[in-house]
PDB file of N, CA and C in Angstrom:
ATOM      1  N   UNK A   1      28.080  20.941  13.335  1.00  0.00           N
ATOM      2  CA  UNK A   1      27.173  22.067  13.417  1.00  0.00           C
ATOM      3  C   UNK A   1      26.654  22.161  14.840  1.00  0.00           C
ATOM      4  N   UNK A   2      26.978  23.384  15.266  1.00  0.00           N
ATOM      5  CA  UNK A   2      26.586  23.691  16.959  1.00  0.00           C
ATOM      6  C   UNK A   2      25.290  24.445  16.578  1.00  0.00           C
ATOM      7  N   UNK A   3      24.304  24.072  17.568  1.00  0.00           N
ATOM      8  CA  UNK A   3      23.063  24.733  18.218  1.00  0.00           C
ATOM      9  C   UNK A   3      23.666  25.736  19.035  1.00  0.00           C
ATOM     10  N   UNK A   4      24.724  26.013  19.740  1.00  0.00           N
ATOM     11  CA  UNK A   4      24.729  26.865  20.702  1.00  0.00           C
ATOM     12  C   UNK A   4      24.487  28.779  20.296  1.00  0.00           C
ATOM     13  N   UNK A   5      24.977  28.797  18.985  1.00  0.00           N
ATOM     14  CA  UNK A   5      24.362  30.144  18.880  1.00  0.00           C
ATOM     15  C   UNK A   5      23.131  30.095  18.007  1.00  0.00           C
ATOM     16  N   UNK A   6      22.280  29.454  18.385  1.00  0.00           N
ATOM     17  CA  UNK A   6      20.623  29.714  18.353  1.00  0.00           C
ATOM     18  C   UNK A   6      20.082  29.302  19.466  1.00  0.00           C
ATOM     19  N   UNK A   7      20.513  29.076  20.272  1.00  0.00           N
ATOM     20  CA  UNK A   7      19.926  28.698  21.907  1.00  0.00           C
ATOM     21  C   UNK A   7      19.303  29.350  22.238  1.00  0.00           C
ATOM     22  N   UNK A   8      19.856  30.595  22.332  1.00  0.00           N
ATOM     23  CA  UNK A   8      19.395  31.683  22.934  1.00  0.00           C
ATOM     24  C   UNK A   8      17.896  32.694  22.363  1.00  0.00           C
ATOM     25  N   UNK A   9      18.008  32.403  21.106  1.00  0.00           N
ATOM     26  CA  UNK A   9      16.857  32.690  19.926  1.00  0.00           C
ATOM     27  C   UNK A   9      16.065  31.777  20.420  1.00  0.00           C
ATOM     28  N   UNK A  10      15.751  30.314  20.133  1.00  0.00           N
ATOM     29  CA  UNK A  10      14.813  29.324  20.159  1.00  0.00           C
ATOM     30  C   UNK A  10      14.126  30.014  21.625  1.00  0.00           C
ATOM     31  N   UNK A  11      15.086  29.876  23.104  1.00  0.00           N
ATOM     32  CA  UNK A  11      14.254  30.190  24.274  1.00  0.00           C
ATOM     33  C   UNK A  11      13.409  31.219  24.050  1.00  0.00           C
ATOM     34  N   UNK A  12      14.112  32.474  23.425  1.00  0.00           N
ATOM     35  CA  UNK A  12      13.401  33.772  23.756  1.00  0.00           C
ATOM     36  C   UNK A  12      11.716  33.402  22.493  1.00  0.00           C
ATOM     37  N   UNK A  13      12.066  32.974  21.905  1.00  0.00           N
ATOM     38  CA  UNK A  13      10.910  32.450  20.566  1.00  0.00           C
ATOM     39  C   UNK A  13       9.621  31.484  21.592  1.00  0.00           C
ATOM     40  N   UNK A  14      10.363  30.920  22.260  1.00  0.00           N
ATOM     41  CA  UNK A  14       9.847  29.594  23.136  1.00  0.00           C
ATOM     42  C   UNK A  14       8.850  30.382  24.549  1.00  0.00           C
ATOM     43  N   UNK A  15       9.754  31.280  24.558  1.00  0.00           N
ATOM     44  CA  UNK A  15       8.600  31.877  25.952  1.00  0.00           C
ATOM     45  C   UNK A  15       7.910  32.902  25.605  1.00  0.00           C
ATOM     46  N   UNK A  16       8.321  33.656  24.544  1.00  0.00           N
ATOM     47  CA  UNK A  16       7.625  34.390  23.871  1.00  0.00           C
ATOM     48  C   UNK A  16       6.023  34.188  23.532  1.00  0.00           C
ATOM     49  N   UNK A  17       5.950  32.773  22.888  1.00  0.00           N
ATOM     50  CA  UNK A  17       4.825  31.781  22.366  1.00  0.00           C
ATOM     51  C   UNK A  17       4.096  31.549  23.674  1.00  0.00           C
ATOM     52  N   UNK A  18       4.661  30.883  24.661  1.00  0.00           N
ATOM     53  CA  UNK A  18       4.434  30.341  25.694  1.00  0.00           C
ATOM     54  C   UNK A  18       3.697  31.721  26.246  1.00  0.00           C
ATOM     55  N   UNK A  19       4.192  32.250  26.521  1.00  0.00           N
ATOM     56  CA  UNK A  19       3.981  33.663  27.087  1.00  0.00           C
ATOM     57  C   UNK A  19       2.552  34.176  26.491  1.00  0.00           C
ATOM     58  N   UNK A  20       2.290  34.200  25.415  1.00  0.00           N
ATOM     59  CA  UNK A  20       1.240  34.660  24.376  1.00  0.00           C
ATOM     60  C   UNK A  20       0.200  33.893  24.926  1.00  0.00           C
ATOM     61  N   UNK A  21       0.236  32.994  25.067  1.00  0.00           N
ATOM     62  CA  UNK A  21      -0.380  32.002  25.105  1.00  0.00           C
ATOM     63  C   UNK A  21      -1.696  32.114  26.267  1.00  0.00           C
ATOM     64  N   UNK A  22      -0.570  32.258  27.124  1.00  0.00           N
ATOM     65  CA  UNK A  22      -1.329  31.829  28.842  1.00  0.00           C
ATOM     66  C   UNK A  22      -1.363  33.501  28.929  1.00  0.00           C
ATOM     67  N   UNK A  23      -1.087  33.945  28.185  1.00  0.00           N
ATOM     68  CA  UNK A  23      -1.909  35.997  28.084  1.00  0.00           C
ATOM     69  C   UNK A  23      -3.186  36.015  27.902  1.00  0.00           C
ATOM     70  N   UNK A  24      -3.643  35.043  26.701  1.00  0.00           N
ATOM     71  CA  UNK A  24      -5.245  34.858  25.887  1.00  0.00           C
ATOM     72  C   UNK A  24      -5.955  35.115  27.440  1.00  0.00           C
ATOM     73  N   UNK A  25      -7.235  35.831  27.208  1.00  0.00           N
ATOM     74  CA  UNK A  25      -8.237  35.534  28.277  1.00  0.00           C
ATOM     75  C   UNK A  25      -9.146  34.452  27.501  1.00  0.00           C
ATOM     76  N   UNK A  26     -10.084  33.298  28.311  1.00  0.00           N
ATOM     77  CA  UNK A  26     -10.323  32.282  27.862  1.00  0.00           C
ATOM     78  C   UNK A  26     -11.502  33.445  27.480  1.00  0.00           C
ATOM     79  N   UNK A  27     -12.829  32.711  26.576  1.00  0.00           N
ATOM     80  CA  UNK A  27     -13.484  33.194  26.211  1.00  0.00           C
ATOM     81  C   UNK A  27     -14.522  32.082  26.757  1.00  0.00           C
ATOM     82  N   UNK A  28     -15.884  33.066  26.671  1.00  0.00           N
ATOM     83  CA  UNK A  28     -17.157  32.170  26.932  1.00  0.00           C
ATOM     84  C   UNK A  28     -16.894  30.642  25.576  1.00  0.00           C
ATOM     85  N   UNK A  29     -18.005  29.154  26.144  1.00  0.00           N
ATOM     86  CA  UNK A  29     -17.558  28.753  25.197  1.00  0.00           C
ATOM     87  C   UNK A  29     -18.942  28.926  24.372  1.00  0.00           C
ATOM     88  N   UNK A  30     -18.619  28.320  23.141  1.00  0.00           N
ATOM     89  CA  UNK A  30     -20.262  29.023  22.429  1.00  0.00           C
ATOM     90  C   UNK A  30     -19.977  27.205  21.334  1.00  0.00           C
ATOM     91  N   UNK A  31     -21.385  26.892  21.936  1.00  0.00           N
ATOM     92  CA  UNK A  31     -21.219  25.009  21.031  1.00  0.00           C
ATOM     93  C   UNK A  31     -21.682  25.618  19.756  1.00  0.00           C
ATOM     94  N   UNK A  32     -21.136  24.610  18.590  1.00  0.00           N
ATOM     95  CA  UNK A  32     -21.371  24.694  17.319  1.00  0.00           C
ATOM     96  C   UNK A  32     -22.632  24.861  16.731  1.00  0.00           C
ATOM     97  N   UNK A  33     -23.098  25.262  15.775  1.00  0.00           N
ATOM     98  CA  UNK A  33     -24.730  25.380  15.423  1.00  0.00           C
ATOM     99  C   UNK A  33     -24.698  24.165  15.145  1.00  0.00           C
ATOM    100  N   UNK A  34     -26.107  23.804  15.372  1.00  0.00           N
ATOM    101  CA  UNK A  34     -26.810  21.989  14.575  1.00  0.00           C
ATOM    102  C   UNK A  34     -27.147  22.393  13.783  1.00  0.00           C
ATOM    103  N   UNK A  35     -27.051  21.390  12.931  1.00  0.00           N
ATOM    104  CA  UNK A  35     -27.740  21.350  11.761  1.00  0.00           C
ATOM    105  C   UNK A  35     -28.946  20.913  11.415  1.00  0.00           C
ATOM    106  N   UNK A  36     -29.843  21.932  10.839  1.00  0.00           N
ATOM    107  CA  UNK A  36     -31.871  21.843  10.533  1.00  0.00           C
ATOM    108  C   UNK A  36     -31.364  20.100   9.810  1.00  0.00           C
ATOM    109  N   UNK A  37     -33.207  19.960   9.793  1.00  0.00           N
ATOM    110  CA  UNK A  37     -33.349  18.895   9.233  1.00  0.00           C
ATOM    111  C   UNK A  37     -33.039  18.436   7.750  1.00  0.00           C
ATOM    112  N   UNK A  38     -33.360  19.770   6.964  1.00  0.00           N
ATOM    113  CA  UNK A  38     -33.061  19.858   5.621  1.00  0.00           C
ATOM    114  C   UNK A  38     -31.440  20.063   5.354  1.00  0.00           C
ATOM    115  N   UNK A  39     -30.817  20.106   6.204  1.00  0.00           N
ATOM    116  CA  UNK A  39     -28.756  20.417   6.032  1.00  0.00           C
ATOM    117  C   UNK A  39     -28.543  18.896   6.245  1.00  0.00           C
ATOM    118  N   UNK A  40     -29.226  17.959   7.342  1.00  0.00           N
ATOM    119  CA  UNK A  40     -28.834  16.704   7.457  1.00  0.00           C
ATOM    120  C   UNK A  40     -29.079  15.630   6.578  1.00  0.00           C
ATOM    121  N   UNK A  41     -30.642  16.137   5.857  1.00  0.00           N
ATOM    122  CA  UNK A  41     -30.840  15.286   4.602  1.00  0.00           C
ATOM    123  C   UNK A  41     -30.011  15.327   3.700  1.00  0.00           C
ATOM    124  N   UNK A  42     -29.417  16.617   3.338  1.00  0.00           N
ATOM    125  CA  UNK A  42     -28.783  16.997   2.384  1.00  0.00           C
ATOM    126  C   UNK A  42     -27.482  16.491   2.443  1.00  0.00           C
ATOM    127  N   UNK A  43     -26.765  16.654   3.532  1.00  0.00           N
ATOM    128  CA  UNK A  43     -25.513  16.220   3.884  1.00  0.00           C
ATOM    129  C   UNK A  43     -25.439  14.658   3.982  1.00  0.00           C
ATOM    130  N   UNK A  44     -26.639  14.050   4.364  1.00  0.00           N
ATOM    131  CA  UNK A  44     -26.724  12.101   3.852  1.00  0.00           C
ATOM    132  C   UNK A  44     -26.906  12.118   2.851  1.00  0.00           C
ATOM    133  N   UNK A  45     -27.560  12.520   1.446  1.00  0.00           N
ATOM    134  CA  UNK A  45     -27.871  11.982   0.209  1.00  0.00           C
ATOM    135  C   UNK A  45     -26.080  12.877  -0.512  1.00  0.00           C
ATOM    136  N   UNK A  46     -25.244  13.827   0.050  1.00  0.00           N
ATOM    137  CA  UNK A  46     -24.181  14.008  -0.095  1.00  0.00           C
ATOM    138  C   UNK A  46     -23.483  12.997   0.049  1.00  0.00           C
ATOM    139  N   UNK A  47     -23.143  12.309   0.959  1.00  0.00           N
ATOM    140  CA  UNK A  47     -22.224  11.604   1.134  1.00  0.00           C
ATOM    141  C   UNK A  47     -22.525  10.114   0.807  1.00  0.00           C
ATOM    142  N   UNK A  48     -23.590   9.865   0.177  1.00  0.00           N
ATOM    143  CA  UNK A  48     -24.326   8.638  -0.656  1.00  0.00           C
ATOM    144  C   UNK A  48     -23.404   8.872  -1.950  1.00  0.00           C
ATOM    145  N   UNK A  49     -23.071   9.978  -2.262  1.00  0.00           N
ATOM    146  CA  UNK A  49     -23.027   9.995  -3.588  1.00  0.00           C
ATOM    147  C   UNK A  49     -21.322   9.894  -4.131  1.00  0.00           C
ATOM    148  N   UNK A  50     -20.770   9.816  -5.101  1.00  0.00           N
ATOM    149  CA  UNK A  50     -19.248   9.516  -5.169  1.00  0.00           C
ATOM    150  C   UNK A  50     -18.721  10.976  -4.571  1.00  0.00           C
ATOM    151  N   UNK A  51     -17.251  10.222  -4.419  1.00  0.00           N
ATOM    152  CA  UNK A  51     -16.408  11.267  -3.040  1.00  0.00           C
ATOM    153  C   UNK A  51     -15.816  12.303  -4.090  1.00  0.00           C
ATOM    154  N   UNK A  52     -15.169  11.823  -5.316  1.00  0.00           N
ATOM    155  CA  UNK A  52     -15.305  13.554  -6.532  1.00  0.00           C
ATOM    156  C   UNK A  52     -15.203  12.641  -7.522  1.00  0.00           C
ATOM    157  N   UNK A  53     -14.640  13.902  -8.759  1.00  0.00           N
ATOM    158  CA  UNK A  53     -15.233  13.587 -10.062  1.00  0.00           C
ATOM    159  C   UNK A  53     -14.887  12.890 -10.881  1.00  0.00           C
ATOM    160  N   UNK A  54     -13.194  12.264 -10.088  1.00  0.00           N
ATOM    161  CA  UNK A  54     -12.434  10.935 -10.748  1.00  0.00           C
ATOM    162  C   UNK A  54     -13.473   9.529 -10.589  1.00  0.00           C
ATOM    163  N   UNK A  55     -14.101   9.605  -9.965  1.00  0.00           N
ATOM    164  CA  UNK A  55     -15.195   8.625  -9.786  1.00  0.00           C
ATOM    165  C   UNK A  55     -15.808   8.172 -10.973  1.00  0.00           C
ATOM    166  N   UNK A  56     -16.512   9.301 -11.568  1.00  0.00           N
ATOM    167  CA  UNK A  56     -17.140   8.822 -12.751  1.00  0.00           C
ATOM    168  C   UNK A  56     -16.381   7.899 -13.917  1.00  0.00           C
ATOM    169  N   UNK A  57     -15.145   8.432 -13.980  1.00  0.00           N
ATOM    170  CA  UNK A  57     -14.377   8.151 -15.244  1.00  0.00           C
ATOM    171  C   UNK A  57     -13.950   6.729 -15.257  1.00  0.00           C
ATOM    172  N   UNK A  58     -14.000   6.639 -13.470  1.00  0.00           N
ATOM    173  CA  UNK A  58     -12.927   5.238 -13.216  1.00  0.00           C
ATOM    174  C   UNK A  58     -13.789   3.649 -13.882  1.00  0.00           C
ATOM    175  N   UNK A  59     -12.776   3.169 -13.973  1.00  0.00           N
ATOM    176  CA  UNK A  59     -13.846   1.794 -14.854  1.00  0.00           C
ATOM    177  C   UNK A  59     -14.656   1.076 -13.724  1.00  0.00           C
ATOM    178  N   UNK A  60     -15.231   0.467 -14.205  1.00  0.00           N
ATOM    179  CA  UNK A  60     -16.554  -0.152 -13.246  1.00  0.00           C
ATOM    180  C   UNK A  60     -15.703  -1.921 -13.050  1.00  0.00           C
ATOM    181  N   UNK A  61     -14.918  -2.380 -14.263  1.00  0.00           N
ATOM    182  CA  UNK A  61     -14.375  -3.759 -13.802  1.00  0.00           C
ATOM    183  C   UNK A  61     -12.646  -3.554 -13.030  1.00  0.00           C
ATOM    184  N   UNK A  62     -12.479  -4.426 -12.925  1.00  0.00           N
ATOM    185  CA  UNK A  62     -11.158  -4.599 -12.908  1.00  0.00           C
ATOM    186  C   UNK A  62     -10.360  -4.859 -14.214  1.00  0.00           C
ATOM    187  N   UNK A  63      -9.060  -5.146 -14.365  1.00  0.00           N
ATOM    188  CA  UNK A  63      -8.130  -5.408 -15.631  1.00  0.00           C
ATOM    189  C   UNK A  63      -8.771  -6.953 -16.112  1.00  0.00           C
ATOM    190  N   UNK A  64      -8.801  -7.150 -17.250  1.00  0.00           N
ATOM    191  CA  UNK A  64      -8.374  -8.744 -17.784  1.00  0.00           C
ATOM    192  C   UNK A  64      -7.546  -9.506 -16.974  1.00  0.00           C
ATOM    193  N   UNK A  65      -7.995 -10.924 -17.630  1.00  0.00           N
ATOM    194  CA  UNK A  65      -7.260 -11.775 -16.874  1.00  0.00           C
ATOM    195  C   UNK A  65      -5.901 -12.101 -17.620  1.00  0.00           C
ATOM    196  N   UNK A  66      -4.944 -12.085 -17.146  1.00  0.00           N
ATOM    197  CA  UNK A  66      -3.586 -11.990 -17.915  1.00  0.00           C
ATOM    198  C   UNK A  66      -3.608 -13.621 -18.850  1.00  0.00           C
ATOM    199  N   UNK A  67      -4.432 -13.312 -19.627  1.00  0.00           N
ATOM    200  CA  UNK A  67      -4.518 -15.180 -20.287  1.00  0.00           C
ATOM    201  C   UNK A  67      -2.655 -15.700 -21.114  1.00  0.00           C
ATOM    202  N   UNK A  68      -2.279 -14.382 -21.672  1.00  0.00           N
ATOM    203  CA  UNK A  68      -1.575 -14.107 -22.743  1.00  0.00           C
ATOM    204  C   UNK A  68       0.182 -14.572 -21.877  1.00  0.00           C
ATOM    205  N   UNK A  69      -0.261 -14.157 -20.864  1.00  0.00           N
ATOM    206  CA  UNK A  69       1.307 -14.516 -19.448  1.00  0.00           C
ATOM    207  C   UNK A  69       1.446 -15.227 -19.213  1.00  0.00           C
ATOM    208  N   UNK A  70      -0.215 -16.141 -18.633  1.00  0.00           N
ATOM    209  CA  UNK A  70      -0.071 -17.418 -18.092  1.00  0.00           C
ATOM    210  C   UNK A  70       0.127 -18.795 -19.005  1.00  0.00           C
ATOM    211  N   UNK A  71      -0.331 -18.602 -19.861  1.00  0.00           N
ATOM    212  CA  UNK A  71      -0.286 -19.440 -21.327  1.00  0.00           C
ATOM    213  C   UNK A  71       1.170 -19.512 -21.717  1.00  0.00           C
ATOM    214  N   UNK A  72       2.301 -18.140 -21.669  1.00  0.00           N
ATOM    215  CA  UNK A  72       3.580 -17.846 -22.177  1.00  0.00           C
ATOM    216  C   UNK A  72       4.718 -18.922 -20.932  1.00  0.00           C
ATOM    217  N   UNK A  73       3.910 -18.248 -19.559  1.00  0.00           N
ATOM    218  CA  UNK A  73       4.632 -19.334 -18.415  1.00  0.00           C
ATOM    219  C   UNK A  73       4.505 -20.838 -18.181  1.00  0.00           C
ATOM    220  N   UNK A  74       3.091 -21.286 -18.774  1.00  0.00           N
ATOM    221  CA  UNK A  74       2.923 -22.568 -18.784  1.00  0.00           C
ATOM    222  C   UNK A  74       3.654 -23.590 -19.580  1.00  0.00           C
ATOM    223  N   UNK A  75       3.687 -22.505 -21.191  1.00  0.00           N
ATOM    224  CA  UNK A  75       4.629 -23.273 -22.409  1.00  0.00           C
ATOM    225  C   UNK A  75       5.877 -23.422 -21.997  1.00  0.00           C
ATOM    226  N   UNK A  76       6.883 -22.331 -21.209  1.00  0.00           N
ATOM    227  CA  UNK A  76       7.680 -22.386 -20.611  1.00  0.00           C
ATOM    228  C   UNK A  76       8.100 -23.625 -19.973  1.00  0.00           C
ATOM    229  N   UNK A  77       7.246 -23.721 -18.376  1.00  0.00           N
ATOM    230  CA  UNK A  77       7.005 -24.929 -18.169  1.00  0.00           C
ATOM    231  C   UNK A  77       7.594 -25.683 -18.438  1.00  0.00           C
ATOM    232  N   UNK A  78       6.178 -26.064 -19.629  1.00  0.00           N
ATOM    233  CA  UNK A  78       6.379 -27.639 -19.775  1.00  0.00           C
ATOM    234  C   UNK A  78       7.735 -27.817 -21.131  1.00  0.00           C
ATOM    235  N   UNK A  79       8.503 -26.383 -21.464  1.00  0.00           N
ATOM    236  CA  UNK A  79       9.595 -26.567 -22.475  1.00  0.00           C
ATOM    237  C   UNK A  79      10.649 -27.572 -21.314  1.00  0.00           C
ATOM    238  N   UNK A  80      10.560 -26.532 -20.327  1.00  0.00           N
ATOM    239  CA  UNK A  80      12.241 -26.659 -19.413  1.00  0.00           C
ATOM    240  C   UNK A  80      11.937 -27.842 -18.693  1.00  0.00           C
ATOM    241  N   UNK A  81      10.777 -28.842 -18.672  1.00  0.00           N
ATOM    242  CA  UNK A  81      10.268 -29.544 -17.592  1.00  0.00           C
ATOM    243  C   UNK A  81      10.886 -31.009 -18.020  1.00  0.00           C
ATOM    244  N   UNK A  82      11.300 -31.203 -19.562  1.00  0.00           N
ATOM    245  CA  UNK A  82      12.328 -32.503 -19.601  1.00  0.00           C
ATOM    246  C   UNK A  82      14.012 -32.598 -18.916  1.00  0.00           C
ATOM    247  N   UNK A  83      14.148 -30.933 -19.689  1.00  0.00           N
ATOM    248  CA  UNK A  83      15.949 -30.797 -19.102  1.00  0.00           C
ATOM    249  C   UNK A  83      15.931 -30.764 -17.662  1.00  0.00           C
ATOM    250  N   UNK A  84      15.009 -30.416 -16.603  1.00  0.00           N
ATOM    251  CA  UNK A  84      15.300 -30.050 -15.148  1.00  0.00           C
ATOM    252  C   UNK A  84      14.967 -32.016 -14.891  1.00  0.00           C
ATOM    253  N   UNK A  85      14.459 -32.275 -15.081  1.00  0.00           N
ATOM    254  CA  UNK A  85      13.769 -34.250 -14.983  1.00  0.00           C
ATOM    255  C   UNK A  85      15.137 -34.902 -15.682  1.00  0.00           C
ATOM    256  N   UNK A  86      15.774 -34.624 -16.413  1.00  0.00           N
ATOM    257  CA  UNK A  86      17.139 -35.078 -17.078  1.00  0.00           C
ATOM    258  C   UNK A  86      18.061 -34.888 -15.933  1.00  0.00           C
ATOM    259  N   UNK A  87      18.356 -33.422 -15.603  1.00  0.00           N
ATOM    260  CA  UNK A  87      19.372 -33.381 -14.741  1.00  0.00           C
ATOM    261  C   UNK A  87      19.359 -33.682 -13.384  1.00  0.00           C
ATOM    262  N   UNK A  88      18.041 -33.586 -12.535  1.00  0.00           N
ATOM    263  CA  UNK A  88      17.193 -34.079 -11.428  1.00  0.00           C
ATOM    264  C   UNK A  88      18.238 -35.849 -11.662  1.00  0.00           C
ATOM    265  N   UNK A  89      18.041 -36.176 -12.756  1.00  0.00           N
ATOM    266  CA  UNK A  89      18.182 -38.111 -12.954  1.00  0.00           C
ATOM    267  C   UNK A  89      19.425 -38.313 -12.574  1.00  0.00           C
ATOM    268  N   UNK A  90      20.244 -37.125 -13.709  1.00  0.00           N
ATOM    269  CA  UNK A  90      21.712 -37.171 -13.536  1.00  0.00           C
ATOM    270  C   UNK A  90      22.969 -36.761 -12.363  1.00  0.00           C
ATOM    271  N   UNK A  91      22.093 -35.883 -11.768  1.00  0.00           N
ATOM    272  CA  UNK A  91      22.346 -35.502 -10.882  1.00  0.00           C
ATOM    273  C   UNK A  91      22.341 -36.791  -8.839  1.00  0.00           C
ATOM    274  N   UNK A  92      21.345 -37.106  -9.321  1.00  0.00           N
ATOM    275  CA  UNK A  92      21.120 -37.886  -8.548  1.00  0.00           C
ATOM    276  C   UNK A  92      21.434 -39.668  -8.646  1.00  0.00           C
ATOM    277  N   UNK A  93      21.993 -39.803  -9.788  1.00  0.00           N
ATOM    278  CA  UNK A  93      22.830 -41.084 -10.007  1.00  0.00           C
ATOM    279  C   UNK A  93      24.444 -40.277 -10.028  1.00  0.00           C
ATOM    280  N   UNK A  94      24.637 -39.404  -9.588  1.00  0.00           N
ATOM    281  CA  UNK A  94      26.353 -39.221  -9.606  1.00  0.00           C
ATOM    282  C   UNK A  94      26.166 -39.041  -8.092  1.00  0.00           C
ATOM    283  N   UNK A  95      25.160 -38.669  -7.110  1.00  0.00           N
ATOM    284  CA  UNK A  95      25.339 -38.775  -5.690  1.00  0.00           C
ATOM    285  C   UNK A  95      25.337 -40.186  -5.110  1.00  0.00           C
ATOM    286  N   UNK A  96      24.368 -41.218  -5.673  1.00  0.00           N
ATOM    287  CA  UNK A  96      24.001 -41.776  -5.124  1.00  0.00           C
ATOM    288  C   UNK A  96      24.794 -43.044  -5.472  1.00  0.00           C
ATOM    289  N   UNK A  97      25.592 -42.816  -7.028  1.00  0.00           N
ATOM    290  CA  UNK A  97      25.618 -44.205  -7.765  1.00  0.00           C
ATOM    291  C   UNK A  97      24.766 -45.634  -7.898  1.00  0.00           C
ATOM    292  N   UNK A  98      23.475 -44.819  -7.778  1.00  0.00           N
ATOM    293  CA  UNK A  98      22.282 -46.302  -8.693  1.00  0.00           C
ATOM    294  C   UNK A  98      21.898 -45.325  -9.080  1.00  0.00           C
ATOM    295  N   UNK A  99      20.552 -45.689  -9.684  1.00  0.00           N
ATOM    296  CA  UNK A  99      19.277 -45.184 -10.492  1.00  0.00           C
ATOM    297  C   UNK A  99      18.601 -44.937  -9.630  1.00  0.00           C
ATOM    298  N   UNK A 100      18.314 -43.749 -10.470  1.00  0.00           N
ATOM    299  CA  UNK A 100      16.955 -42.844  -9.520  1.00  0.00           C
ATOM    300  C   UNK A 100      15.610 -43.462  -9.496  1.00  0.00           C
ATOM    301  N   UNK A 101      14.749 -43.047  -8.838  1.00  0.00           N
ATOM    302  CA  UNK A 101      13.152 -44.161  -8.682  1.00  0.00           C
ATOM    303  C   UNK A 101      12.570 -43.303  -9.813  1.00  0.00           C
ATOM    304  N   UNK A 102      13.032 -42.908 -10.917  1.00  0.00           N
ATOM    305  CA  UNK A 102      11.874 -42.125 -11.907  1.00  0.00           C
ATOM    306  C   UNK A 102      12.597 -43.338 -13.421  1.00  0.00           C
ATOM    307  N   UNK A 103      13.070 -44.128 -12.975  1.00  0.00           N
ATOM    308  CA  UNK A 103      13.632 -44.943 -14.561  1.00  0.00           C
ATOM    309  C   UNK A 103      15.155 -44.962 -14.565  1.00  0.00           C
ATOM    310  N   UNK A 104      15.187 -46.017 -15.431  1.00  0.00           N
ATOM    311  CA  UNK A 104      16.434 -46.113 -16.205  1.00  0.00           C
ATOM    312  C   UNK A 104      17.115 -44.726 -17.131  1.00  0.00           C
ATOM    313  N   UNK A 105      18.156 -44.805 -17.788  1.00  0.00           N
ATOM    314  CA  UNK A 105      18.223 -43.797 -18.621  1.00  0.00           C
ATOM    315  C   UNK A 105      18.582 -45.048 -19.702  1.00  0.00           C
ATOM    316  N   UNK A 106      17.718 -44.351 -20.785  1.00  0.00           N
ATOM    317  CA  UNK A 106      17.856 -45.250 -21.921  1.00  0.00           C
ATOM    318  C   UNK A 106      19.330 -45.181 -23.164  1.00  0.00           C
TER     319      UNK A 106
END
């Protein structure tokens, strides 16, 4: 895909803008109104207050503590924690040919 036949579009678009631009006569500048005393109170006890209305609804704690996961991973655990100590044994008397420092195998 060639750019070359929109080249000529983009420039004329490009100075066109450009052109517009530096045409503007600047204008006086005019600073923003301040705000009275009663817009600034108002606008602090505003922004004290929640940012919108999903606020209210949202819960005040966080989630539970996952008791039901950690209890499921622990049983886990300690299921798989003889066979990995079995093969850990076996494993390491076929490298080494002695006994491992955790026992004999009976």
């Amino acid at each position: 895909m060639s750019l070359r036949p929109a080249l000529p579009f983009l420039v004329g678009a490009s100075l066109l803008l450009g052109g517009s631009a530096l045409a503007k006569k600047p204008t006086e500048f005019q600073a923003p109104q301040q705000m009275t005393e009663e817009e600034l109170a108002a606008a602090k006890a505003r922004s004290k207050t929640h940012f919108n209305e999903w606020d209210k609804d949202a819960p005040k704690e966080g989630p539970p503590f996952p008791w039901m996961a950690v209890s499921l991973a622990g049983i886990c655990f300690l299921v798989a924690a003889p066979f990995a100590l079995r093969a850990f044994k076996n494993t390491s008397r076929e490298l080494t040919g002695a006994d491992s420092s955790l026992g004999n195998r009976d």
